[in-house]
PDB file of N, CA and C in Angstrom:
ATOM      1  N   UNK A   1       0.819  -1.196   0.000  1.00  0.00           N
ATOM      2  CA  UNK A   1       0.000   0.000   0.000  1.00  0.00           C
ATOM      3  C   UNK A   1       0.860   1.256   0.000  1.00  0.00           C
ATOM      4  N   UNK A   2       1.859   1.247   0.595  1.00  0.00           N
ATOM      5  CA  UNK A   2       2.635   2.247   1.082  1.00  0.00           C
ATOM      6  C   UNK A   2       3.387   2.514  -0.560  1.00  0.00           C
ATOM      7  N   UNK A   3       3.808   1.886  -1.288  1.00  0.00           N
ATOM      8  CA  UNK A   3       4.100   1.938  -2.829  1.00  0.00           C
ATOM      9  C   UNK A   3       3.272   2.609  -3.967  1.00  0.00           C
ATOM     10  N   UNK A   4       2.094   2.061  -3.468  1.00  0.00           N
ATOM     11  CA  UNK A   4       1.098   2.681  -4.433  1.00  0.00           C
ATOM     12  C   UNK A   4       1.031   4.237  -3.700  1.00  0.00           C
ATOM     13  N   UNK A   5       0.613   4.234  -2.491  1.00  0.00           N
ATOM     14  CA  UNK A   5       0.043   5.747  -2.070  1.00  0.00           C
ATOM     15  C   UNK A   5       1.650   6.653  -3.093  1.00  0.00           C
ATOM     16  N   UNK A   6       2.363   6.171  -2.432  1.00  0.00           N
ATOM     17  CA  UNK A   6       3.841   7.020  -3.253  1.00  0.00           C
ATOM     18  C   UNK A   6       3.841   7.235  -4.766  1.00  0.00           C
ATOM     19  N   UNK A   7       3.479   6.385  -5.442  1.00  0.00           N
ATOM     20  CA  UNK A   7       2.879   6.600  -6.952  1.00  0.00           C
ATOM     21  C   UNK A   7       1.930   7.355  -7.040  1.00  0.00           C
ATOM     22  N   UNK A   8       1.282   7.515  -6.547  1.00  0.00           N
ATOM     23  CA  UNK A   8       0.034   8.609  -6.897  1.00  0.00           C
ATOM     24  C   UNK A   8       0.073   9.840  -5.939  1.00  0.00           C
ATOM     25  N   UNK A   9       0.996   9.782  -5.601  1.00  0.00           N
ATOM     26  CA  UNK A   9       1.332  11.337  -4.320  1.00  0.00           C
ATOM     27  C   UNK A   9       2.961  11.496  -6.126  1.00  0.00           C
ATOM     28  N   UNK A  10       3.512  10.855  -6.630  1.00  0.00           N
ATOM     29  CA  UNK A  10       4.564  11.586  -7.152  1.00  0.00           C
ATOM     30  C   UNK A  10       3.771  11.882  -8.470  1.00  0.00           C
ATOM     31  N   UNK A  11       2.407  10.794  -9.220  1.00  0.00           N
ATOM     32  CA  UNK A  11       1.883  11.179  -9.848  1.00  0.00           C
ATOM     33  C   UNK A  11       1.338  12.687 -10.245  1.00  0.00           C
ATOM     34  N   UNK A  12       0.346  12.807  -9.108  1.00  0.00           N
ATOM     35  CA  UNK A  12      -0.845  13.617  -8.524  1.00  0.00           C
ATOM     36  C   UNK A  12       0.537  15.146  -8.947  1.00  0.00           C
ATOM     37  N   UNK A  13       1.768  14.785  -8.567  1.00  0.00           N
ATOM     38  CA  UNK A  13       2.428  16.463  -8.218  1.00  0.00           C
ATOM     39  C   UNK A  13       3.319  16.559  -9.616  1.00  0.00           C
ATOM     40  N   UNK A  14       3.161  15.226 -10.495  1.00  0.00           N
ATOM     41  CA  UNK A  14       3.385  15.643 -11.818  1.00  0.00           C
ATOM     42  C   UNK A  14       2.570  16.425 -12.718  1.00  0.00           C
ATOM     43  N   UNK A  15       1.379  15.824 -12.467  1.00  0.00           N
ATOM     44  CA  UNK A  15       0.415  17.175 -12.719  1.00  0.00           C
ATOM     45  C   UNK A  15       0.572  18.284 -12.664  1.00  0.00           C
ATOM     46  N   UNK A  16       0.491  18.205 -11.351  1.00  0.00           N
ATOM     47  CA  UNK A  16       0.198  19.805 -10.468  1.00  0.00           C
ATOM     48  C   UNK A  16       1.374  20.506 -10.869  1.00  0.00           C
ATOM     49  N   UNK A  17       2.588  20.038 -11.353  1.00  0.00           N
ATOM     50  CA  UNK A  17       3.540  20.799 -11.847  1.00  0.00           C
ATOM     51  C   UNK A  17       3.530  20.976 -13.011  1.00  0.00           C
ATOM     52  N   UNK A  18       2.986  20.191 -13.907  1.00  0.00           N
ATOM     53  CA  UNK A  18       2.582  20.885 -15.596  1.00  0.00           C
ATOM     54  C   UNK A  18       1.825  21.386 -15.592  1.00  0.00           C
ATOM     55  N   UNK A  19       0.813  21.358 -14.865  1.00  0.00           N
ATOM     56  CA  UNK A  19      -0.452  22.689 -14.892  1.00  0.00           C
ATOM     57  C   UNK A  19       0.288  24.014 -14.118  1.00  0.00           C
ATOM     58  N   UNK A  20       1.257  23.945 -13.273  1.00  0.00           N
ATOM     59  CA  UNK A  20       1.640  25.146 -12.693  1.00  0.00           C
ATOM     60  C   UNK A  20       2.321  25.308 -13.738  1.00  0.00           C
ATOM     61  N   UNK A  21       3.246  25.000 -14.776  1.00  0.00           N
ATOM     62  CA  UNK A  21       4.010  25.749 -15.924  1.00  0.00           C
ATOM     63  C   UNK A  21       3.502  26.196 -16.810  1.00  0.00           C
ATOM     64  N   UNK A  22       2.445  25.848 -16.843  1.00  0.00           N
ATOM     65  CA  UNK A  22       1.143  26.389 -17.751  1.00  0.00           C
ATOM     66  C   UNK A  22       0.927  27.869 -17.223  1.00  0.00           C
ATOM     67  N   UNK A  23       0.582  27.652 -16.143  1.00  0.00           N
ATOM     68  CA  UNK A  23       0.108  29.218 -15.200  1.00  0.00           C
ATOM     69  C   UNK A  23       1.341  30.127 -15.411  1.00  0.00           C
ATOM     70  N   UNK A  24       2.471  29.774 -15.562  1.00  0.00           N
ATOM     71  CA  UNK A  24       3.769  30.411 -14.959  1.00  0.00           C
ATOM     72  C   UNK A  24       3.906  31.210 -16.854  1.00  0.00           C
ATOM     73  N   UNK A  25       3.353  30.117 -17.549  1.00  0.00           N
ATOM     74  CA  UNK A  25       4.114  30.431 -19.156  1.00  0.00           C
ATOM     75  C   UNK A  25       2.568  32.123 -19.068  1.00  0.00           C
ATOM     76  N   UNK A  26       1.079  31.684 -18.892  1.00  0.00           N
ATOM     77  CA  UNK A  26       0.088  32.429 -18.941  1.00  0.00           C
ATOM     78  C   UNK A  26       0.496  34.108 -18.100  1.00  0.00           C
ATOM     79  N   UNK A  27       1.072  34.095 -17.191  1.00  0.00           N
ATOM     80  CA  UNK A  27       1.633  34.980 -16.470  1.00  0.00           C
ATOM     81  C   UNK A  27       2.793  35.827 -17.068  1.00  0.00           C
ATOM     82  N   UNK A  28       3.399  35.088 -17.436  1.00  0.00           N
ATOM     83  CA  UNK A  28       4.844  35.723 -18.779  1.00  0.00           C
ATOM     84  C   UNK A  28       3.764  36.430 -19.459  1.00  0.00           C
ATOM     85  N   UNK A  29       3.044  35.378 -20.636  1.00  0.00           N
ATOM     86  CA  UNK A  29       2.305  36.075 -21.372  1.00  0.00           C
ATOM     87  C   UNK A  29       1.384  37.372 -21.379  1.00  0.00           C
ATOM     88  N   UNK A  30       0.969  37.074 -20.372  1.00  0.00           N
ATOM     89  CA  UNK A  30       0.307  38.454 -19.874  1.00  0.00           C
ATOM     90  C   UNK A  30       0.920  39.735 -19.797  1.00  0.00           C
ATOM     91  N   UNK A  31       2.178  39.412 -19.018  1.00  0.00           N
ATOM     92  CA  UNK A  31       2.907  40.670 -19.048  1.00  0.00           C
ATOM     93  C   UNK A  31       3.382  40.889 -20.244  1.00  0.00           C
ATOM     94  N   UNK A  32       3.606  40.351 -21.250  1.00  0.00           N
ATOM     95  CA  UNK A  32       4.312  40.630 -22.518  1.00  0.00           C
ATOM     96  C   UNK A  32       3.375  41.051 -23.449  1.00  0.00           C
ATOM     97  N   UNK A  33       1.892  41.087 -23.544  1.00  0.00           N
ATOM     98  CA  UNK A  33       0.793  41.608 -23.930  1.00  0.00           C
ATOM     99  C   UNK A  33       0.581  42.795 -23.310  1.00  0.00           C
ATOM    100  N   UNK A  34       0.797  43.056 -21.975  1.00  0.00           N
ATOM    101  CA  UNK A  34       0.833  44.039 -21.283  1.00  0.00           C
ATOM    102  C   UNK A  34       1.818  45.399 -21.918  1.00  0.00           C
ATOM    103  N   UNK A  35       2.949  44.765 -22.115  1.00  0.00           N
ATOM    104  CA  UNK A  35       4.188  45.675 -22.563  1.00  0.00           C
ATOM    105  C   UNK A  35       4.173  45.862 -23.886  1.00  0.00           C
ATOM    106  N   UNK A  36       3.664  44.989 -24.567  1.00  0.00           N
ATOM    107  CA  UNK A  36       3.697  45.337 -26.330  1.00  0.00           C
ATOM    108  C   UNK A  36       2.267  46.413 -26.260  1.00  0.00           C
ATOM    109  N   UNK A  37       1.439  46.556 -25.524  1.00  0.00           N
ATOM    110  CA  UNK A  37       0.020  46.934 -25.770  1.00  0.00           C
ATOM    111  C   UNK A  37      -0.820  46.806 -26.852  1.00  0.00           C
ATOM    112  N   UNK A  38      -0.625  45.671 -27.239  1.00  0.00           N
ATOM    113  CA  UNK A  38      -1.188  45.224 -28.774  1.00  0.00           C
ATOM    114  C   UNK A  38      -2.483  43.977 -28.193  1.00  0.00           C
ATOM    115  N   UNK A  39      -3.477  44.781 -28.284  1.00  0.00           N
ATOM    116  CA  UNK A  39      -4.865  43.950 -28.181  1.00  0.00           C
ATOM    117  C   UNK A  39      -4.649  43.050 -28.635  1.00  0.00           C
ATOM    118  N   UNK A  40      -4.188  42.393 -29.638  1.00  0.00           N
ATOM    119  CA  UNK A  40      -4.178  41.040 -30.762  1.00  0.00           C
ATOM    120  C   UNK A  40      -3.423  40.242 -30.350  1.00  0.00           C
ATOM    121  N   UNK A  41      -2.480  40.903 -29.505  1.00  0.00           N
ATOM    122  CA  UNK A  41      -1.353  39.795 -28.560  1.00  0.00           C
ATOM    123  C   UNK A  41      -2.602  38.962 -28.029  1.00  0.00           C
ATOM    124  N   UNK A  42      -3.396  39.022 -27.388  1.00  0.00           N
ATOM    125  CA  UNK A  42      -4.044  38.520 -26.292  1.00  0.00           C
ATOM    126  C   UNK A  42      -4.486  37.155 -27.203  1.00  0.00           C
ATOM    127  N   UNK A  43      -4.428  37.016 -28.334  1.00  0.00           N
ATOM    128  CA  UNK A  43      -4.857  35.677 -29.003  1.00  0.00           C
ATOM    129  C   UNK A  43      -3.269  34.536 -28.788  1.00  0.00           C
ATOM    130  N   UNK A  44      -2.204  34.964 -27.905  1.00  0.00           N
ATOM    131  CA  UNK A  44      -1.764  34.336 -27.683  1.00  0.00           C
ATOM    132  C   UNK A  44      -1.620  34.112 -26.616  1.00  0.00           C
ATOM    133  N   UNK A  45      -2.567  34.130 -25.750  1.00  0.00           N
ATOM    134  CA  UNK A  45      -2.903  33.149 -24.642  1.00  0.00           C
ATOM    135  C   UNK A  45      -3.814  32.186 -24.609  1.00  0.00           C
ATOM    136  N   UNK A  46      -4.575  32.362 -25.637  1.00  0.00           N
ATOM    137  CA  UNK A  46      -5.768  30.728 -25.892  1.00  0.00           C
ATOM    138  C   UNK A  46      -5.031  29.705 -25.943  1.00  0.00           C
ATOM    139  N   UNK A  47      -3.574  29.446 -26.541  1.00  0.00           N
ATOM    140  CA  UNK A  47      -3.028  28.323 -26.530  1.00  0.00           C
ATOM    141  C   UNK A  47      -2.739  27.743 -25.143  1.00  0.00           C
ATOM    142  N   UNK A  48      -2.383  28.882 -24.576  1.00  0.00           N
ATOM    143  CA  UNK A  48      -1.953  28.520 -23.203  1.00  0.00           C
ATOM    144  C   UNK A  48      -2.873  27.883 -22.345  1.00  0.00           C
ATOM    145  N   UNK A  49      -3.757  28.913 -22.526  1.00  0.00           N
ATOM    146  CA  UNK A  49      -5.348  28.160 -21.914  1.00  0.00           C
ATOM    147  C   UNK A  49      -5.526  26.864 -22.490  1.00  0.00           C
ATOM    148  N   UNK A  50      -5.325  26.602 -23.228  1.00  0.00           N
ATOM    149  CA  UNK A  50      -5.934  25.365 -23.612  1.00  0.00           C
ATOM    150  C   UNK A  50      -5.279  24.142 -23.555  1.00  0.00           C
ATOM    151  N   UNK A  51      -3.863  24.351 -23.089  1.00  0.00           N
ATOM    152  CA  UNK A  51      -3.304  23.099 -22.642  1.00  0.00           C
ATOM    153  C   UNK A  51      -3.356  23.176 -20.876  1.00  0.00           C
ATOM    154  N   UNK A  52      -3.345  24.222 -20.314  1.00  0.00           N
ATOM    155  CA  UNK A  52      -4.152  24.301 -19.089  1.00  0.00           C
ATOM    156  C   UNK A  52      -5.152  22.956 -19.010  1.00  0.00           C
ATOM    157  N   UNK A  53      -6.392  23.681 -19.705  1.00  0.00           N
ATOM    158  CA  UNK A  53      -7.064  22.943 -19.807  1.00  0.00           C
ATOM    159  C   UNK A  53      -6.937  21.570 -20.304  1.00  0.00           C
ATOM    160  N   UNK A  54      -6.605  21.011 -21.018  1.00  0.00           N
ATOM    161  CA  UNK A  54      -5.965  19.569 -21.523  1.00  0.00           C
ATOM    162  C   UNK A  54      -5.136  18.981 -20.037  1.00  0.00           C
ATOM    163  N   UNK A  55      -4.742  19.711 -20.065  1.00  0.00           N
ATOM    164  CA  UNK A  55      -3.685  18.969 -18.823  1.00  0.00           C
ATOM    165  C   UNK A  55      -4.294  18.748 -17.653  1.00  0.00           C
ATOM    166  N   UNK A  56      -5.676  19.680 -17.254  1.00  0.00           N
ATOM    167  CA  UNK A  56      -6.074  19.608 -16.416  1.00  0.00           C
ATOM    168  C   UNK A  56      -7.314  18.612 -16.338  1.00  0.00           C
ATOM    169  N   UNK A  57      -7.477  17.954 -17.781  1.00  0.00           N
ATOM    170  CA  UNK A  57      -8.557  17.075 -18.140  1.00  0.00           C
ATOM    171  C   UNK A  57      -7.486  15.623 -17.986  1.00  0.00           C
ATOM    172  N   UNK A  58      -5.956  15.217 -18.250  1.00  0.00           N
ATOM    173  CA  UNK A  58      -5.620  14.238 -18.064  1.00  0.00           C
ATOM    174  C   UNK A  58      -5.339  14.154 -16.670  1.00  0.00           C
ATOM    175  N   UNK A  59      -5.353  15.342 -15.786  1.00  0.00           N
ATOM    176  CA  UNK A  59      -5.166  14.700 -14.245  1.00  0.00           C
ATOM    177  C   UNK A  59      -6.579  14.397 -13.542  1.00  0.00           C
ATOM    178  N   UNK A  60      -7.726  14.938 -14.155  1.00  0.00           N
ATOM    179  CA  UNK A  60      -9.146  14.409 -13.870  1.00  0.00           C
ATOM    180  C   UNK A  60      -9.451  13.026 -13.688  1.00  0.00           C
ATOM    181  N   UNK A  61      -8.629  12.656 -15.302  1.00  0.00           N
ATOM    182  CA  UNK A  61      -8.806  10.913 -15.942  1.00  0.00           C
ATOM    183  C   UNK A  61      -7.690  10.226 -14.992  1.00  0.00           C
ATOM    184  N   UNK A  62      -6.882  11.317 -14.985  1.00  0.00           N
ATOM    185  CA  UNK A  62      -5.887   9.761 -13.418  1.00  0.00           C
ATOM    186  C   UNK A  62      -6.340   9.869 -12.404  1.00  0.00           C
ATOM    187  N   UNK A  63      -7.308  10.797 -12.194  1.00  0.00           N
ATOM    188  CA  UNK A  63      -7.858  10.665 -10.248  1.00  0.00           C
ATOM    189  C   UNK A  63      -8.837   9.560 -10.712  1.00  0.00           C
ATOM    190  N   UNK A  64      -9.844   9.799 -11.709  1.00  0.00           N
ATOM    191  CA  UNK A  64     -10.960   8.608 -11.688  1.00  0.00           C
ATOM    192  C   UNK A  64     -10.295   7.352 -12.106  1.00  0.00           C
ATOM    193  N   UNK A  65      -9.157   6.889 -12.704  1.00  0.00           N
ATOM    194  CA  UNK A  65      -8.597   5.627 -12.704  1.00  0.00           C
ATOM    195  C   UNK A  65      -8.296   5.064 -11.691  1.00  0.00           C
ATOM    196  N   UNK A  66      -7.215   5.875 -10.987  1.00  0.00           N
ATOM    197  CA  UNK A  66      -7.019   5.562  -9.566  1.00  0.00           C
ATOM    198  C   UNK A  66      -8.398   4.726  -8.425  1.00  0.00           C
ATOM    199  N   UNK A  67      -9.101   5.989  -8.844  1.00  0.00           N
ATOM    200  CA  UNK A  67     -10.302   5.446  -7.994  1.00  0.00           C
ATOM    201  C   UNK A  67     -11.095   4.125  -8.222  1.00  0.00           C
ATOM    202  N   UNK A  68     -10.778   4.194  -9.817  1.00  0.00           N
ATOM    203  CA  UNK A  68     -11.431   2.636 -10.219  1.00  0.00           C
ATOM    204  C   UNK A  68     -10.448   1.747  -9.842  1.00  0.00           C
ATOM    205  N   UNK A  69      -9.253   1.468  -9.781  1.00  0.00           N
ATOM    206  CA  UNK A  69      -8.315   0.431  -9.509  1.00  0.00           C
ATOM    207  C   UNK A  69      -9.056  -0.508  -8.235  1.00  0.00           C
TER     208      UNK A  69
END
């Protein structure tokens, strides 16, 4: 038991650390939209968002696997 909990505690914070580089890249971006002041910049943060989101849909699918195991 003590093996598994450790797999899914190093899992669980692999996530949580590609979704935080996500946030970290969205935050750059912002400020660099900020500093160019070019409204149209801002279409380059949907990408960002959207692997946010992706990434945050494959750590969904490993909590409910987990749970099914």
């Amino acid at each position: 038991m003590s093996s598994t909990k450790a797999r899914i505690y190093d899992d669980c914070l692999e996530h949580e650390s590609a979704i935080w580089e996500y946030v970290e890249q969205l935050g750059d971006q912002r400020i660099k939209n900020y500093e160019t002041g070019k409204i149209e910049d801002l279409d380059l943060i949907i990408p960002i968002l959207n692997s946010i989101a992706n990434e945050i849909e494959r750590y969904r699918e490993y909590i409910r696997e987990v749970k099914n195991e």
